[in-house]
Each structure stands twice: as structure tokens, then as C-alpha cells.
Protein backbone atom coordinates (compact mmCIF):
# COMPACT_ATOMS: atom_id res chain seq x y z
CA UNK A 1 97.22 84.40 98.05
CA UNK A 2 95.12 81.97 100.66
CA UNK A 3 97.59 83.82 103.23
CA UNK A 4 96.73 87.29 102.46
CA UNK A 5 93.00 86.43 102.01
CA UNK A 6 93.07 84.98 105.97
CA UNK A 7 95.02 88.09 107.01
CA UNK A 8 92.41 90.60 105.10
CA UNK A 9 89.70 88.50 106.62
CA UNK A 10 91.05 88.37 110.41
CA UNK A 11 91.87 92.56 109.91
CA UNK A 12 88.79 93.15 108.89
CA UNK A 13 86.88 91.90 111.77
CA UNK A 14 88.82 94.19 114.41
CA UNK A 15 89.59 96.76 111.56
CA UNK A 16 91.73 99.75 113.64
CA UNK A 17 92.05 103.06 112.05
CA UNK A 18 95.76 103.99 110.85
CA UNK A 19 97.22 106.81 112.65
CA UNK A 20 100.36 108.32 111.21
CA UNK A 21 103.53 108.70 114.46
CA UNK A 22 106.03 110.05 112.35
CA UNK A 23 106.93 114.11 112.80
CA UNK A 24 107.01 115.70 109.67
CA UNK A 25 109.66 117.81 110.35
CA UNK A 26 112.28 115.09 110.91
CA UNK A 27 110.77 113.26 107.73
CA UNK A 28 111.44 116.83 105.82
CA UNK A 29 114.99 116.89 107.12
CA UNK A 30 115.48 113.38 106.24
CA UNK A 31 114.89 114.30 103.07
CA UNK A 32 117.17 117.19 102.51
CA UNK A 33 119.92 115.09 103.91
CA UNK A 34 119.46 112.31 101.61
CA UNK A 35 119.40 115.68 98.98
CA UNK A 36 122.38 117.13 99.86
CA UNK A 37 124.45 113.78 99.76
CA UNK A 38 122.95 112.85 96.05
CA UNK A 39 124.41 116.45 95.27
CA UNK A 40 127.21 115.92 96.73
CA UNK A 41 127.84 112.13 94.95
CA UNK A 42 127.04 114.04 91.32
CA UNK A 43 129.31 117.14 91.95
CA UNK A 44 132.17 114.48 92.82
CA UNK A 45 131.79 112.73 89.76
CA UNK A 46 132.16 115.28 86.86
């Protein structure tokens, strides 16, 4: 707990604002990938 405290504490002083990097569209495919294998792992097991 004392160790997050000091890191909230040190943060805070130079606080920078977040700024997302990651392009949607690959996060999107990402997603249907990780769909289509779950599918994929069900339709195998029946």
C-alpha cells in the first residue's frame, strides 16, 4: 500500500494525460480472430 501511495503521489505531481496508440481496426480484428477460433474449439467438441 505505502508503495502505491509514493507512486500516486510522485504521478501526480507531473500528472501526463493518457493518450490511447492502439488502431481500432487491428483491435476489432483481433477480436474476430480470437471469435472465430472459440467457434471453431466448440464446433470440434460436440
Amino acid at each position: 500500500q505505502a508503495a502505491i501511495n509514493r507512486f500516486l503521489q510522485e504521478h501526480n505531481q507531473q500528472p501526463k494525460p493518457f493518450s490511447w496508440t492502439a488502431d481500432p481496426d487491428k483491435i476489432i480484428a483481433a477480436v474476430k480472430r480470437g471469435h472465430q477460433v472459440l467457434d471453431s474449439i466448440h464446433s470440434h467438441d460436440c
